[in-house]
Protein backbone atom coordinates (compact mmCIF):
# COMPACT_ATOMS: atom_id res chain seq x y z
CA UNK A 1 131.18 -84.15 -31.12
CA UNK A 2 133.02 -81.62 -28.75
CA UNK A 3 136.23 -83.93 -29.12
CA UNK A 4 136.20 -83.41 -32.93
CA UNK A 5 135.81 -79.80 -32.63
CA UNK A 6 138.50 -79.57 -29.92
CA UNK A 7 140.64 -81.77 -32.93
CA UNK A 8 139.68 -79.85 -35.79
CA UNK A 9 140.66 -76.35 -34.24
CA UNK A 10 144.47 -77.06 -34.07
CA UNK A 11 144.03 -78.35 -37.60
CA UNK A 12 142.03 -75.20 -38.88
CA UNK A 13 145.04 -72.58 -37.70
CA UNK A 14 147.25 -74.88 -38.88
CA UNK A 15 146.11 -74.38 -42.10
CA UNK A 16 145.15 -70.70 -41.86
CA UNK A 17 149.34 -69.91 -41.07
CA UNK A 18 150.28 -71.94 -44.18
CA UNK A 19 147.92 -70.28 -46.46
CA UNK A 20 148.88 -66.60 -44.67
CA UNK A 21 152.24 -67.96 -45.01
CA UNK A 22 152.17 -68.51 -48.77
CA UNK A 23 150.54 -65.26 -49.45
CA UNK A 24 153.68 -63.59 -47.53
CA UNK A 25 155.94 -65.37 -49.87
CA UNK A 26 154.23 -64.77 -52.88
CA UNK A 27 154.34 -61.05 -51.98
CA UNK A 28 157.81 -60.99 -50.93
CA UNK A 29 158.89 -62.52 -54.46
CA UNK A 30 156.87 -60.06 -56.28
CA UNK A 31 158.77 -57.43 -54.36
CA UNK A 32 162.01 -59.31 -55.35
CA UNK A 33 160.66 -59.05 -59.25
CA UNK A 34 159.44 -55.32 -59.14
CA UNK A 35 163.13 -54.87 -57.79
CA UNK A 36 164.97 -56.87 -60.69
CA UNK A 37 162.88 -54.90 -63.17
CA UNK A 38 163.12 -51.80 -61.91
CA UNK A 39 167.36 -52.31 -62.10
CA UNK A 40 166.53 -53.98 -65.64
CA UNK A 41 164.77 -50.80 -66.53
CA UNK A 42 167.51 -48.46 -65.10
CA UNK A 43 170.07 -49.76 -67.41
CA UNK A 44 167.72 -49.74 -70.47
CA UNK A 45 166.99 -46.66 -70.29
CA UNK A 46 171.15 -45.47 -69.31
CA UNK A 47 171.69 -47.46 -72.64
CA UNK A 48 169.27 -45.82 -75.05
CA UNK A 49 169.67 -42.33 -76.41
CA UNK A 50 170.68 -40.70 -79.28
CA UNK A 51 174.38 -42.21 -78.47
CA UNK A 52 173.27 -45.53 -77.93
CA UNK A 53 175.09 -47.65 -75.09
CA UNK A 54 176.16 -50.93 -74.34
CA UNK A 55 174.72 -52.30 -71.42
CA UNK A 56 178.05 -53.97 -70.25
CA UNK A 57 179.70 -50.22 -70.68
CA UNK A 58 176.94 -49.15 -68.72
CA UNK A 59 177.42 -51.56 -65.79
CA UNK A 60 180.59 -50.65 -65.72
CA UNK A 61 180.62 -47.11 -65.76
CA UNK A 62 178.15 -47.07 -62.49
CA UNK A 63 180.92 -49.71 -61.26
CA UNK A 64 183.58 -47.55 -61.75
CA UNK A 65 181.90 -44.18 -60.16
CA UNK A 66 181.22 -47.12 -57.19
CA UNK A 67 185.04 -47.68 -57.16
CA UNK A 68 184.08 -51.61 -58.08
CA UNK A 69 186.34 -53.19 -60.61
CA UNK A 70 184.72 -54.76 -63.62
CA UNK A 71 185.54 -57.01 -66.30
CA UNK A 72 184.55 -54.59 -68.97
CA UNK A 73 186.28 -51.31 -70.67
CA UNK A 74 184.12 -47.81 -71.03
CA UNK A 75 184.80 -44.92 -73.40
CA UNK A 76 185.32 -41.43 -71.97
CA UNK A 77 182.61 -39.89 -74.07
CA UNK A 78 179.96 -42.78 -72.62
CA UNK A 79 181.20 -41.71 -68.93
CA UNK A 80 180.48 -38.24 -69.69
CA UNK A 81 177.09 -38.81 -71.18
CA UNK A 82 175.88 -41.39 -68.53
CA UNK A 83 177.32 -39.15 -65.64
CA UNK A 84 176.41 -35.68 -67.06
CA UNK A 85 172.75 -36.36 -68.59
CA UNK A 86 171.39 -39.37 -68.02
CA UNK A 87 172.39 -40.82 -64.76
CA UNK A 88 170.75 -38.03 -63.01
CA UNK A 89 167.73 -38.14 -65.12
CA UNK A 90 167.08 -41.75 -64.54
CA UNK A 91 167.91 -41.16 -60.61
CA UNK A 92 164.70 -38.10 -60.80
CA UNK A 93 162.41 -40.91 -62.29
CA UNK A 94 162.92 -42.97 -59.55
CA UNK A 95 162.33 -40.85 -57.27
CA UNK A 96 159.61 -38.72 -58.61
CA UNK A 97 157.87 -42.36 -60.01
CA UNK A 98 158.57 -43.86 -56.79
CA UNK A 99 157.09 -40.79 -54.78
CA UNK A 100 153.94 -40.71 -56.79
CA UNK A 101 152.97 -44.38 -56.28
CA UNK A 102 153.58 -44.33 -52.70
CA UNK A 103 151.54 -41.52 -52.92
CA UNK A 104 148.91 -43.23 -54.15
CA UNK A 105 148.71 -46.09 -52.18
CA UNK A 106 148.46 -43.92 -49.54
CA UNK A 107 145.77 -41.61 -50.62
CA UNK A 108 144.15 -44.71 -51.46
CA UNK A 109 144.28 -46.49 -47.92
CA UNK A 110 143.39 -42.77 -46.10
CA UNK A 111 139.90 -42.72 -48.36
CA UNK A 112 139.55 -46.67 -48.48
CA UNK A 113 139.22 -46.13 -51.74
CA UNK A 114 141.14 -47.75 -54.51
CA UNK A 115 140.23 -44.87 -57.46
CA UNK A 116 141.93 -42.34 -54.93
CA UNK A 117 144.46 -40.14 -55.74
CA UNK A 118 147.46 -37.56 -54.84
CA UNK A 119 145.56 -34.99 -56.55
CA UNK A 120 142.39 -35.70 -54.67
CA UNK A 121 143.82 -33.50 -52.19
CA UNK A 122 144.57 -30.22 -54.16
CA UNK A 123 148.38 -30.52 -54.28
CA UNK A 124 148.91 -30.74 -58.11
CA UNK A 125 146.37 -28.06 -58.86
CA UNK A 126 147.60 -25.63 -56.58
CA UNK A 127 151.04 -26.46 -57.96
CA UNK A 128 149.60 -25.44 -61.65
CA UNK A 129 148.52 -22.43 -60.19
CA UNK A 130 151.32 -21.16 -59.00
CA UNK A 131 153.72 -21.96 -61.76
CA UNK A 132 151.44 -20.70 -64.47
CA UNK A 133 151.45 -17.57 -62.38
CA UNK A 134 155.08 -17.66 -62.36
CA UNK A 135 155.19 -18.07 -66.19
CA UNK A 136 152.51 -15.25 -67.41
CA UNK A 137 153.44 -12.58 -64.73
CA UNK A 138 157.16 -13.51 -64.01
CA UNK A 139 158.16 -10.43 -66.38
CA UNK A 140 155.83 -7.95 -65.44
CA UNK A 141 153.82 -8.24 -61.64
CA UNK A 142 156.33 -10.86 -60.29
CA UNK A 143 159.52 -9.77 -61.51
CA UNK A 144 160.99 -9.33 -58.52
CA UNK A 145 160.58 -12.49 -57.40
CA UNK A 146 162.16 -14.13 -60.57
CA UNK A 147 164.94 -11.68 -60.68
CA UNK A 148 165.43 -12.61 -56.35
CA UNK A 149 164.85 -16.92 -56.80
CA UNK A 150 166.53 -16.70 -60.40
CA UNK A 151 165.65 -20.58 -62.21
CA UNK A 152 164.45 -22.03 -58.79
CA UNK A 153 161.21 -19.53 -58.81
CA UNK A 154 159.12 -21.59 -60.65
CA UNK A 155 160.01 -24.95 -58.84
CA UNK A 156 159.57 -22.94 -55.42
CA UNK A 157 156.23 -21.69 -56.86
CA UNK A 158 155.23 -24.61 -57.83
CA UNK A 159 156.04 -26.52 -54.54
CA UNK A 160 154.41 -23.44 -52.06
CA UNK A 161 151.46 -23.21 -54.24
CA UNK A 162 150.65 -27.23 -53.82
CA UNK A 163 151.38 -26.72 -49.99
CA UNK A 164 148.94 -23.67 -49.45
CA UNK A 165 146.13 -25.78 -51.32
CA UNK A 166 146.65 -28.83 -49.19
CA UNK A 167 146.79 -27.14 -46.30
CA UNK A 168 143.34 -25.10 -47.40
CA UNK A 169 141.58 -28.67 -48.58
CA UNK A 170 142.73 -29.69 -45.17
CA UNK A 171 141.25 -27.10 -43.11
CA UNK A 172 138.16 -27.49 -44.83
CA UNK A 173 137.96 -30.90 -43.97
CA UNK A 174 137.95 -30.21 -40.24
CA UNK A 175 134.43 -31.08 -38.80
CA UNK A 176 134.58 -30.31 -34.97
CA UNK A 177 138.23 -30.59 -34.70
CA UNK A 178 138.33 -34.23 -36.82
CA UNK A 179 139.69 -34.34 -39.87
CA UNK A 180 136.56 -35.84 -42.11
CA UNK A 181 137.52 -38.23 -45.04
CA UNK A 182 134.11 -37.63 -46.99
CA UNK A 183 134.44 -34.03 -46.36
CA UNK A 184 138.02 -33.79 -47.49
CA UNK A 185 137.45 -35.55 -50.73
CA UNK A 186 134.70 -33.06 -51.59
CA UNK A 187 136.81 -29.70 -50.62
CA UNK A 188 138.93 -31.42 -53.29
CA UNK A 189 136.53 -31.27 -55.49
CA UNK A 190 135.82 -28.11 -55.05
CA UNK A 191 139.28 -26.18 -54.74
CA UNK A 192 140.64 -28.15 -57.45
CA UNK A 193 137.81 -26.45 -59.92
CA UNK A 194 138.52 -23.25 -58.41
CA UNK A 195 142.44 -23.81 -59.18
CA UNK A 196 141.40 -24.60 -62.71
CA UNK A 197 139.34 -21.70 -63.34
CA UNK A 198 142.68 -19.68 -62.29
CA UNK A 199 144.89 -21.34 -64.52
CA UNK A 200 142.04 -20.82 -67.20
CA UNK A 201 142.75 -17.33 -66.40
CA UNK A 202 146.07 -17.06 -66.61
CA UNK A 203 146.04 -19.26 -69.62
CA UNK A 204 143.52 -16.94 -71.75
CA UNK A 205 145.97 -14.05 -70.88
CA UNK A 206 149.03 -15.39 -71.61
CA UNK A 207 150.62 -14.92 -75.06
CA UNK A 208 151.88 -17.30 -77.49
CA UNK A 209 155.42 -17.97 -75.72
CA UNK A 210 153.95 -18.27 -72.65
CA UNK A 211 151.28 -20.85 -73.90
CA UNK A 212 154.20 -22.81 -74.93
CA UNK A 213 156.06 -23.02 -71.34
CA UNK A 214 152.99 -23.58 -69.61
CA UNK A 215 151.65 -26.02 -71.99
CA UNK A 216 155.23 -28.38 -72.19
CA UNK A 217 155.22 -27.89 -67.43
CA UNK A 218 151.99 -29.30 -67.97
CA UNK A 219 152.19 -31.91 -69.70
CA UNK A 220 155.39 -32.94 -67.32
CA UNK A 221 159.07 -33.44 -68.08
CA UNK A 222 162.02 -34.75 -66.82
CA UNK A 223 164.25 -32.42 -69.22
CA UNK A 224 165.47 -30.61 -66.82
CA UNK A 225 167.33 -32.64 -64.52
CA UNK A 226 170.23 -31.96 -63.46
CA UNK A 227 172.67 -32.75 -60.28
CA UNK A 228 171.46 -29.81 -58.57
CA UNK A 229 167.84 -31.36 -59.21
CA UNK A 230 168.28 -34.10 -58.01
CA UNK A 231 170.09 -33.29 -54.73
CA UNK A 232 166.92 -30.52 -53.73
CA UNK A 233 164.69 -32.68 -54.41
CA UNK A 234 165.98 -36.72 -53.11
CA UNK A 235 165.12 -35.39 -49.40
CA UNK A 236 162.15 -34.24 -49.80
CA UNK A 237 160.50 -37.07 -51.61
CA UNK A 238 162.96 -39.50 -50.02
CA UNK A 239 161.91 -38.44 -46.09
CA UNK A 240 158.00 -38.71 -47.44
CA UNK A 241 158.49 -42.28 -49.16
CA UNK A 242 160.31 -43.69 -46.08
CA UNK A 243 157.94 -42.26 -43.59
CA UNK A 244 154.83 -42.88 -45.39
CA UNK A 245 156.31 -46.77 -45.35
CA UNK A 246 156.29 -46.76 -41.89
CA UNK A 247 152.56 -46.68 -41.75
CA UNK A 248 151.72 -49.24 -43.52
CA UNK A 249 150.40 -51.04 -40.30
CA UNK A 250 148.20 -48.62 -39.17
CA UNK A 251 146.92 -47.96 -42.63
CA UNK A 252 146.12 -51.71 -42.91
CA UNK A 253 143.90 -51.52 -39.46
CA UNK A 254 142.85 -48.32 -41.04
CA UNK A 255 140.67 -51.06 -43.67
CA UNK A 256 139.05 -52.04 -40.72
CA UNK A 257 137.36 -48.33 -40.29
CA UNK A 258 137.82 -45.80 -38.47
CA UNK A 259 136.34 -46.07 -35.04
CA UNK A 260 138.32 -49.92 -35.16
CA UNK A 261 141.08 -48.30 -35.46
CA UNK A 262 141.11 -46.06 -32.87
CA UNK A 263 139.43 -49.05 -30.40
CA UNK A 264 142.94 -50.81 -30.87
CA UNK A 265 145.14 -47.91 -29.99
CA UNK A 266 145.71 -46.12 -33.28
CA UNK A 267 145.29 -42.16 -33.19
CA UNK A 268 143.46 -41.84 -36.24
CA UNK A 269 143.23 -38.55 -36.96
CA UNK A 270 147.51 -37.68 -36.28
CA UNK A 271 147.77 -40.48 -38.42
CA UNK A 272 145.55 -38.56 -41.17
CA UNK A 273 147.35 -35.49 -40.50
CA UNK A 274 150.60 -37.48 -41.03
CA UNK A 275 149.67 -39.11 -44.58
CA UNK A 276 148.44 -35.91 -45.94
CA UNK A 277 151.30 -33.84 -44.64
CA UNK A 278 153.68 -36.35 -46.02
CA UNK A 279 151.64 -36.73 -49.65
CA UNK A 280 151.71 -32.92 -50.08
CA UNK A 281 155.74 -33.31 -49.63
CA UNK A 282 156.46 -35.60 -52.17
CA UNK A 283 153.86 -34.60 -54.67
CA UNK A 284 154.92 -31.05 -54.39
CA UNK A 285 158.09 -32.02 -54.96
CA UNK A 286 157.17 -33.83 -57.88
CA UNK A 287 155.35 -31.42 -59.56
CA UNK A 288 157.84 -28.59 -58.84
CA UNK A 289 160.89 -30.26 -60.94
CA UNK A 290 158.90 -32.04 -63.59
CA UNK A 291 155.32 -30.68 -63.86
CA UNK A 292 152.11 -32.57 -63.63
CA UNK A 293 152.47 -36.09 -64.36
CA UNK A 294 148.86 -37.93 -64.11
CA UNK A 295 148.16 -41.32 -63.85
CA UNK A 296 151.31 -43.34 -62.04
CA UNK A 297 149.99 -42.47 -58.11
CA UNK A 298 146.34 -44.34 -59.48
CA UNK A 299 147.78 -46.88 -61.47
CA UNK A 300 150.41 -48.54 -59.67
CA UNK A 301 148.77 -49.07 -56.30
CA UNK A 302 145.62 -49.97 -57.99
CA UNK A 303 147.52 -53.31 -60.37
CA UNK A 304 149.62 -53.82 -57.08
CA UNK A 305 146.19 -54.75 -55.29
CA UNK A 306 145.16 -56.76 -57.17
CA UNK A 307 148.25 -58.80 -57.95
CA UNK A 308 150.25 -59.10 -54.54
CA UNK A 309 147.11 -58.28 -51.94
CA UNK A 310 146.12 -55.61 -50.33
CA UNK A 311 148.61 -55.67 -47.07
CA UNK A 312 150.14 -52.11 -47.13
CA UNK A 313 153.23 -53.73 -45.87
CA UNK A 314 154.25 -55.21 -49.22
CA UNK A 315 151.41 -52.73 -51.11
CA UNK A 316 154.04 -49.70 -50.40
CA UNK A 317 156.99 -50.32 -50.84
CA UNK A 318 155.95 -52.10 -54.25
CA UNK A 319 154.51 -49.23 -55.21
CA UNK A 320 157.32 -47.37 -54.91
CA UNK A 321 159.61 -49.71 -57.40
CA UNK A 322 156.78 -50.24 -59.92
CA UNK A 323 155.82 -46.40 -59.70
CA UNK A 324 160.05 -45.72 -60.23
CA UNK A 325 159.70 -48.46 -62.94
CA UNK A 326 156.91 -46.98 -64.89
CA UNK A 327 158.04 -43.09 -64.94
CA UNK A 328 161.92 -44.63 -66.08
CA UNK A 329 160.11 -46.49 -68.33
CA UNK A 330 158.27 -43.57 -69.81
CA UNK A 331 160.69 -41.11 -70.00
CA UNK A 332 162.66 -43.61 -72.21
CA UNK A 333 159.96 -43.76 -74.27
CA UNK A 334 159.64 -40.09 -74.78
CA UNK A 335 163.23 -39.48 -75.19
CA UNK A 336 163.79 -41.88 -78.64
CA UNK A 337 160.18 -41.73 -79.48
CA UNK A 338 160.07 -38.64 -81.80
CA UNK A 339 163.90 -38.07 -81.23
CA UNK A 340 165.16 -35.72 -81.65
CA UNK A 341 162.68 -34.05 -80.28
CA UNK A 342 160.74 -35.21 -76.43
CA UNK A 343 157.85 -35.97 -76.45
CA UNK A 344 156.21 -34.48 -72.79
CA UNK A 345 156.03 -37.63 -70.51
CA UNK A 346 152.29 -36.78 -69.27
CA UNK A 347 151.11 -37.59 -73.10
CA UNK A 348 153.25 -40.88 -72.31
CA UNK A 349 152.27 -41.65 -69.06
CA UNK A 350 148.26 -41.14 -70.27
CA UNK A 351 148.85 -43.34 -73.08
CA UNK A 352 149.43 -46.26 -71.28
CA UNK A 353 147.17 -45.49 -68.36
CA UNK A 354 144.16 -44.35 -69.52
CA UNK A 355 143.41 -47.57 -71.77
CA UNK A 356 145.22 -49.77 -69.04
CA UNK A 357 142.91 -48.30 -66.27
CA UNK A 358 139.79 -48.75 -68.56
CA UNK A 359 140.95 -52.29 -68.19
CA UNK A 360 140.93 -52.20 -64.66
CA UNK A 361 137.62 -50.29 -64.36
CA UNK A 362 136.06 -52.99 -66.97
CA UNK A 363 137.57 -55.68 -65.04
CA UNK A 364 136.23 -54.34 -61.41
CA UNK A 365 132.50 -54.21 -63.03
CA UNK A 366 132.78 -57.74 -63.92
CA UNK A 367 133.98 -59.01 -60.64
CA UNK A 368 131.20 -56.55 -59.22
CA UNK A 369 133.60 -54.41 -57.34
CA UNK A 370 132.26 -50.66 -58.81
């Protein structure tokens, strides 16, 4: 008997590093397959417009601004279009789509909870707040700020506004000097009603124009992108996206629980401080240049679970090309939708969540995970 178990251990680690083998392959080729569609995407959408695009011109346009010679001939006018309007519009969906999802996932693995989100933590609301402020007072009681920030006061708004909530859900979240997950999740709750009570304020004093800008922020856009645009806001987003990636490690021993974590060396609660630090960045960000867009940062992670595991390692950074994915994706759609006119990508972006994460809600009660 104690010869077969002594046989029958080699045998059972044998198998358990082919099967955890496997899984790491069938993650890293869905990471390979979130990449080609993401580039697929990219070029679909640099195609489609009101000037429509061959893909082949397209290619070689971005060839050509790479200083790669290609087999194919482009037309000035195509150049200008693609260089001038699109490219940089495309380039602000990956990164704000990207930024969200990570976002997300990471929001997620802090509250070990897969219906987390960015805005859990006050960030988006705040944001509203601040911008709407901008928008109904920017004439009269702010005007010298507008007149002194010019066309960057309402992004700056918007970005301070989602930093001072944060940093106000996060100091109510301190229980003895410990930053309490429970606790944080419920001064969510509660400053994100109080930041919608303002912006019912604001909103009920505004007048029609003003209804109209604050309605199309929030609702988000990517209208306004520009070079400029994209250039403030790549490093913000970009520093949070590759630093929340690097914590995909401790965020997986973070399943384990807390006190676990901390047992095997992990400082929990700089670690917390880290992720929310880092969420606040990129969401602020976010919301700053293109309003509130809902749905990608609880989404993405939440279909990435489920289809390539829940190892943060290959979680992430998919959530990153399927967020960038999605938000290209969607801002195509609400570019030749009702074209000429633009439809606001929010209304897009709920469309094919909310029904989607019914599905995924549905699905969960089935398998008796909610």
């Amino acid at each position: 008997m104690g010869e077969s178990n002594t046989i029958n251990r080699p045998i059972a680690h044998i198998e358990r590093t082919i099967i955890s083998a496997m899984r790491h392959n069938k993650s890293a080729l869905g990471l390979a397959i979130l990449l080609v569609l993401l580039g697929f995407v990219c070029v679909f959408s640099l195609a489609t417009g009101a000037v429509a695009i061959p893909p082949s011109q397209v290619i070689a346009v971005l060839g050509h601004q790479l200083q790669v010679s290609l087999p194919w001939d482009f037309e000035p006018r195509h150049h200008a279009i693609l260089i001038s309007i699109r490219l940089p519009r495309v380039l602000l969906g990956i990164l704000i789509g990207g930024g969200l999802a990570i976002s997300g996932a990471a929001m997620q693995g802090l509250f070990r909870n897969p219906l987390a989100d960015p805005g859990l933590i006050g960030v988006s609301s705040g944001a509203a707040v601040a911008a709407v402020a901008v928008i109904v007072l920017g004439s009269s009681a702010l005007d010298f700020a507008t007149l002194a920030l010019g066309p960057f006061a309402l992004s700056l708004a918007a970005f301070g506004g989602g930093a001072a909530t944060t940093f106000l859900v996060y100091s109510l979240s301190l229980v003895h000097g410990r930053v309490a997950v429970s606790t944080m999740l419920l001064a969510g709750i509660a400053v994100n009603a109080m930041a919608g009570a303002i912006t019912g304020i604001f909103t009920f004093v505004a007048d029609d124009a003003q209804l109209r800008s604050l309605t199309f922020w929030s609702l988000g856009s990517l209208g306004g992108a520009t070079w400029p645009t994209v250039g403030a806001t790549a490093p913000l987003i970009g520093f949070s996206t590759l630093a929340v990636l690097r914590y995909a490690r401790p965020l997986n021993v973070l399943l384990l629980g807390e006190d676990e974590a901390g047992h095997l060396g992990y400082r929990v609660e700089r670690l917390k401080r880290s992720l929310v630090l880092l969420v606040a960045i990129a969401v602020g960000a976010a919301v700053a240049v293109a309003g509130i867009i809902g749905f990608v940062g609880l989404i993405v992670p939440h279909l990435l679970r489920i289809t390539l595991g829940p190892d943060n390692r290959f979680l992430l950074p998919g959530s990153v090309l399927l967020g960038a994915s999605l938000l290209v994706g969607a801002d195509t759609i609400a570019r030749v939708l009702v074209a000429p006119a633009e439809l606001p990508i929010g209304i897009v972006t709920a469309i094919i969540g909310g029904p989607f994460f019914m599905y995924l809600l549905q699905r969960g009660r089935r398998l008796g995970r909610y």
